[in-house]
C-alpha atoms as a PDB file:
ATOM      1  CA  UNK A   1    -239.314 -92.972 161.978  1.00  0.00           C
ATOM      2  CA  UNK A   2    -236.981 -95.737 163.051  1.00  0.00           C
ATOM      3  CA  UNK A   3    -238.074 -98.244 165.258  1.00  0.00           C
ATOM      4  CA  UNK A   4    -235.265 -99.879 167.199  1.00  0.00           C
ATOM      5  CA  UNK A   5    -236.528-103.584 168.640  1.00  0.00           C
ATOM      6  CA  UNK A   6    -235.489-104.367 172.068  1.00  0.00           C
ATOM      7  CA  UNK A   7    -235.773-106.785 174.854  1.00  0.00           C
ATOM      8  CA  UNK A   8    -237.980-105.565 177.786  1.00  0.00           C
ATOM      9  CA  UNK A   9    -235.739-108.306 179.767  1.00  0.00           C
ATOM     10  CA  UNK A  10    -233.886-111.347 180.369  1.00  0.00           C
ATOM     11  CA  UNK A  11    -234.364-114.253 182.425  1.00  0.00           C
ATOM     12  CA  UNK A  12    -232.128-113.467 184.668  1.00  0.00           C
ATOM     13  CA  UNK A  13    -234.451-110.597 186.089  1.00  0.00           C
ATOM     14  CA  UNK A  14    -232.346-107.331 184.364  1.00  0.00           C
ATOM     15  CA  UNK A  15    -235.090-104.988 183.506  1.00  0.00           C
ATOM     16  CA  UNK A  16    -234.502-103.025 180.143  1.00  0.00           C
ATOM     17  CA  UNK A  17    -237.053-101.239 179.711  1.00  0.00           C
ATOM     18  CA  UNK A  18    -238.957 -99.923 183.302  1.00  0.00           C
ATOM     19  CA  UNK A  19    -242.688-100.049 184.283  1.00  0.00           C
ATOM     20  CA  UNK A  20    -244.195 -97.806 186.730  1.00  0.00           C
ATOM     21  CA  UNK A  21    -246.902 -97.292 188.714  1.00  0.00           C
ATOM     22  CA  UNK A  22    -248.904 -95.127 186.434  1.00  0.00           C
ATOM     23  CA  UNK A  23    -252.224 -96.301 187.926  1.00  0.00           C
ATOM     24  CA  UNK A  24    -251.045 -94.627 191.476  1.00  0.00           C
ATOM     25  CA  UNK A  25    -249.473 -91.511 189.865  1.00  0.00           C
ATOM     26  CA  UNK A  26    -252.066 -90.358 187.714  1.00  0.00           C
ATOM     27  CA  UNK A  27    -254.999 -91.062 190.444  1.00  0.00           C
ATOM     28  CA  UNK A  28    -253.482 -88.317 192.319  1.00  0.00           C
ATOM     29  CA  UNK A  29    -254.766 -86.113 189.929  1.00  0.00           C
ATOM     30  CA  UNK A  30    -257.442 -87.176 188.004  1.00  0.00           C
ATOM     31  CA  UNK A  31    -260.756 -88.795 188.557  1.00  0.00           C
ATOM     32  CA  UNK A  32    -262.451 -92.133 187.653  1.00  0.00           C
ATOM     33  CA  UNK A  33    -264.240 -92.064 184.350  1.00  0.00           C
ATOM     34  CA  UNK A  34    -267.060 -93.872 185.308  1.00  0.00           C
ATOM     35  CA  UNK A  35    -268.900 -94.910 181.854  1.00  0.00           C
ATOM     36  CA  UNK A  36    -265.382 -93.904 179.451  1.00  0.00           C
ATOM     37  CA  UNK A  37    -266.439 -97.625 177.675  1.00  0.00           C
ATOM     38  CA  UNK A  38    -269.523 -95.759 176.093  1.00  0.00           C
ATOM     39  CA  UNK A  39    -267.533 -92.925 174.171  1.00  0.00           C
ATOM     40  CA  UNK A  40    -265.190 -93.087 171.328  1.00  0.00           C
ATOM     41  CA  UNK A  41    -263.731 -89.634 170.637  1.00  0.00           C
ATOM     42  CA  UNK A  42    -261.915 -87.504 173.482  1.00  0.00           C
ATOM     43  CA  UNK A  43    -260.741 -84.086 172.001  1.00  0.00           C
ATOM     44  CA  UNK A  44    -259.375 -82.147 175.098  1.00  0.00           C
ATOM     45  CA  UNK A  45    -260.284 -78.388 175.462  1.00  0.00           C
ATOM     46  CA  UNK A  46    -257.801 -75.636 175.931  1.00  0.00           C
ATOM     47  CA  UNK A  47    -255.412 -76.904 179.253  1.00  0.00           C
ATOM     48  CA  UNK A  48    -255.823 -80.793 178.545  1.00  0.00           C
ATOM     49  CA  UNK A  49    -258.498 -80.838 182.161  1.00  0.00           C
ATOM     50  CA  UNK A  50    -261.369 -81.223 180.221  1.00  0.00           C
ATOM     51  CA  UNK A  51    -262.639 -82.889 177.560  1.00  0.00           C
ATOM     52  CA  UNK A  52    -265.651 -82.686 175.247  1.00  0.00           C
ATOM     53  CA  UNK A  53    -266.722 -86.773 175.020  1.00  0.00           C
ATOM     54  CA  UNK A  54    -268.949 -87.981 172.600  1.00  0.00           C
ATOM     55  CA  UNK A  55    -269.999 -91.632 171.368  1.00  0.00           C
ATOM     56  CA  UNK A  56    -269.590 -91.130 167.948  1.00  0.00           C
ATOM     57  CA  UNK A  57    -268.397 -88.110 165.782  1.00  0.00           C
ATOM     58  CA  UNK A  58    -272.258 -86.628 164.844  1.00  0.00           C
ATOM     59  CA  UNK A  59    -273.381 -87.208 168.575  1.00  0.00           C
ATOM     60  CA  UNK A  60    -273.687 -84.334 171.122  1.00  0.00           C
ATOM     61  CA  UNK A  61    -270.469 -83.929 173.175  1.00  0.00           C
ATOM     62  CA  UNK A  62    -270.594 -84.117 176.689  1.00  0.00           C
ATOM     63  CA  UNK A  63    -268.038 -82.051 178.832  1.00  0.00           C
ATOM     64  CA  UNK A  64    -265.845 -83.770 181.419  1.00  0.00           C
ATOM     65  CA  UNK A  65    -264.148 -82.528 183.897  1.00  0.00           C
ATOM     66  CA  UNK A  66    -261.135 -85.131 184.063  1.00  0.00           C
ATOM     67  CA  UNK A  67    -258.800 -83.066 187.033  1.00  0.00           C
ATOM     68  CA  UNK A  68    -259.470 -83.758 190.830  1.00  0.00           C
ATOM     69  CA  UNK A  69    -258.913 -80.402 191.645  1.00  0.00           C
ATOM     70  CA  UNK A  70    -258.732 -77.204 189.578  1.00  0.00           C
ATOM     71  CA  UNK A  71    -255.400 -77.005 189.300  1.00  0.00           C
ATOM     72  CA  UNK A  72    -253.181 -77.129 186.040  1.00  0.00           C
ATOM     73  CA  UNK A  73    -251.485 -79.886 185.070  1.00  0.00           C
ATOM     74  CA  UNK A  74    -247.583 -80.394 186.762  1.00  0.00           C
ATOM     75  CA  UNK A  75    -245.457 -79.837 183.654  1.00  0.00           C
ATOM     76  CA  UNK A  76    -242.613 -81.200 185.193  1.00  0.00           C
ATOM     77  CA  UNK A  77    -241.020 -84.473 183.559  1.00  0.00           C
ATOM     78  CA  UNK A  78    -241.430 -86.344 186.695  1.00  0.00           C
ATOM     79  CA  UNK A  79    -242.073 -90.198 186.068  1.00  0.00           C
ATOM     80  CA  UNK A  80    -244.236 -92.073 188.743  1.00  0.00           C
ATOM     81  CA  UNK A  81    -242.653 -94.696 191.383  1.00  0.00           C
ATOM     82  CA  UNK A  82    -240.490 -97.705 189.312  1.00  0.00           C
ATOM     83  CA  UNK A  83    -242.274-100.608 189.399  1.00  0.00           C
ATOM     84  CA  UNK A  84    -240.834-103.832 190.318  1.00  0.00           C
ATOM     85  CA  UNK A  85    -242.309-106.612 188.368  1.00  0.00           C
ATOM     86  CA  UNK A  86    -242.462-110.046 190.501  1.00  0.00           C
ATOM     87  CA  UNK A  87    -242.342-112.234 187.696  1.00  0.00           C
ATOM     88  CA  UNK A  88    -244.388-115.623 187.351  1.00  0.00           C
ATOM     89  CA  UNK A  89    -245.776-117.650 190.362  1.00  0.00           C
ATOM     90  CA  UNK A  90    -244.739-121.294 190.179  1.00  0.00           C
ATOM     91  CA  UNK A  91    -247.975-122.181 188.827  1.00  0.00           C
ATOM     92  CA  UNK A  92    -247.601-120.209 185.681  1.00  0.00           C
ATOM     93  CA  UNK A  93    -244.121-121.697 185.123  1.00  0.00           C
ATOM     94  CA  UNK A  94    -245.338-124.970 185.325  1.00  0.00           C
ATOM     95  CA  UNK A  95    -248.166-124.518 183.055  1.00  0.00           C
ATOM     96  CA  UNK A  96    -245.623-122.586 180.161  1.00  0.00           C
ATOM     97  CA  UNK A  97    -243.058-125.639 180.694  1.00  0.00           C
ATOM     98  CA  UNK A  98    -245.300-128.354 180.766  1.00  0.00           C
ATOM     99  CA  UNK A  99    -248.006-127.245 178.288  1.00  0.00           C
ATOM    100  CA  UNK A 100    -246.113-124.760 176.011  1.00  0.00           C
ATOM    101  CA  UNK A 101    -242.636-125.686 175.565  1.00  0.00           C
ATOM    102  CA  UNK A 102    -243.448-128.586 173.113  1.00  0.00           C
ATOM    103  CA  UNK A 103    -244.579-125.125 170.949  1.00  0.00           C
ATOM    104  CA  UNK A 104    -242.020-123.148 171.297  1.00  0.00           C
ATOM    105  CA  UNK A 105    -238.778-123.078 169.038  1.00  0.00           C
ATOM    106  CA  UNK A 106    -235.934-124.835 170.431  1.00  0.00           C
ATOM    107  CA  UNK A 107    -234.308-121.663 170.420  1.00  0.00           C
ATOM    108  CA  UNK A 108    -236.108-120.008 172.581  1.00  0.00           C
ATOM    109  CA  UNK A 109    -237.446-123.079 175.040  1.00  0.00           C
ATOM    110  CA  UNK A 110    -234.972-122.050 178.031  1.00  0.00           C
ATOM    111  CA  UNK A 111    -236.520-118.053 177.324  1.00  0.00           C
ATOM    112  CA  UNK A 112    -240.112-118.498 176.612  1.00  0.00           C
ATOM    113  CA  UNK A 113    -240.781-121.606 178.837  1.00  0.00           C
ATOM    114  CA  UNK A 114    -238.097-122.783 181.194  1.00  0.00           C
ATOM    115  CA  UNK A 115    -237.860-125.317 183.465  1.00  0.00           C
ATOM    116  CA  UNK A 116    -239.605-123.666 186.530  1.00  0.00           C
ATOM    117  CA  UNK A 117    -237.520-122.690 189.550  1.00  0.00           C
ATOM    118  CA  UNK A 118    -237.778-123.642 192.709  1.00  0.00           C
ATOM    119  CA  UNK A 119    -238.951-120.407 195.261  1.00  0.00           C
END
């Protein structure tokens, strides 16, 4: 496998590498796990809607119904809704300037913690 290391950005705001609003998209179609923090192993059954939970691997499984509706899965290659990051709040820039900079290669001081600008 070759991994290829990238920039997700720059400071000038040119996204590289796009986040989306996975949290929306996939709530269309599947439910809350209330309690998931309590189990450790999900092996999915047969379509991918269920799955047979358990804690540990020697426990009982319990069988969750993960889909909203009974429906397949959409096996199109869709991607949800870009997201467009804001960036930091004015705060936060201060704090990385004033605080973190001093840490911070010189470098990489006008990347990692500029000198804040003004909104």
């Amino acid at each position: 496998m070759n991994l290829v290391h990238s920039s997700c950005g720059n400071e000038a705001g040119e996204v590289c590498v796009p986040s989306y609003q996975w949290t929306a998209f996939l709530s269309t179609l599947f439910k809350k796990f209330v309690g998931i923090e309590q189990f450790q192993y999900f092996p999915f059954l047969e379509d991918g809607s269920v799955a047979a939970c358990s804690a540990d691997v020697m426990e009982d499984e319990v069988i969750c119904n993960l889909l909203k509706k009974s429906t397949k899965l959409p096996l199109s290659n869709r991607f949800s809704v870009e997201k467009k990051l804001a960036g930091l709040d004015l705060k936060r820039q201060n704090y990385l300037y004033r605080e973190i900079r001093e840490f911070v290669s010189d470098y990489d001081k006008d990347t990692m913690a500029p000198k804040p600008s003004v909104v």
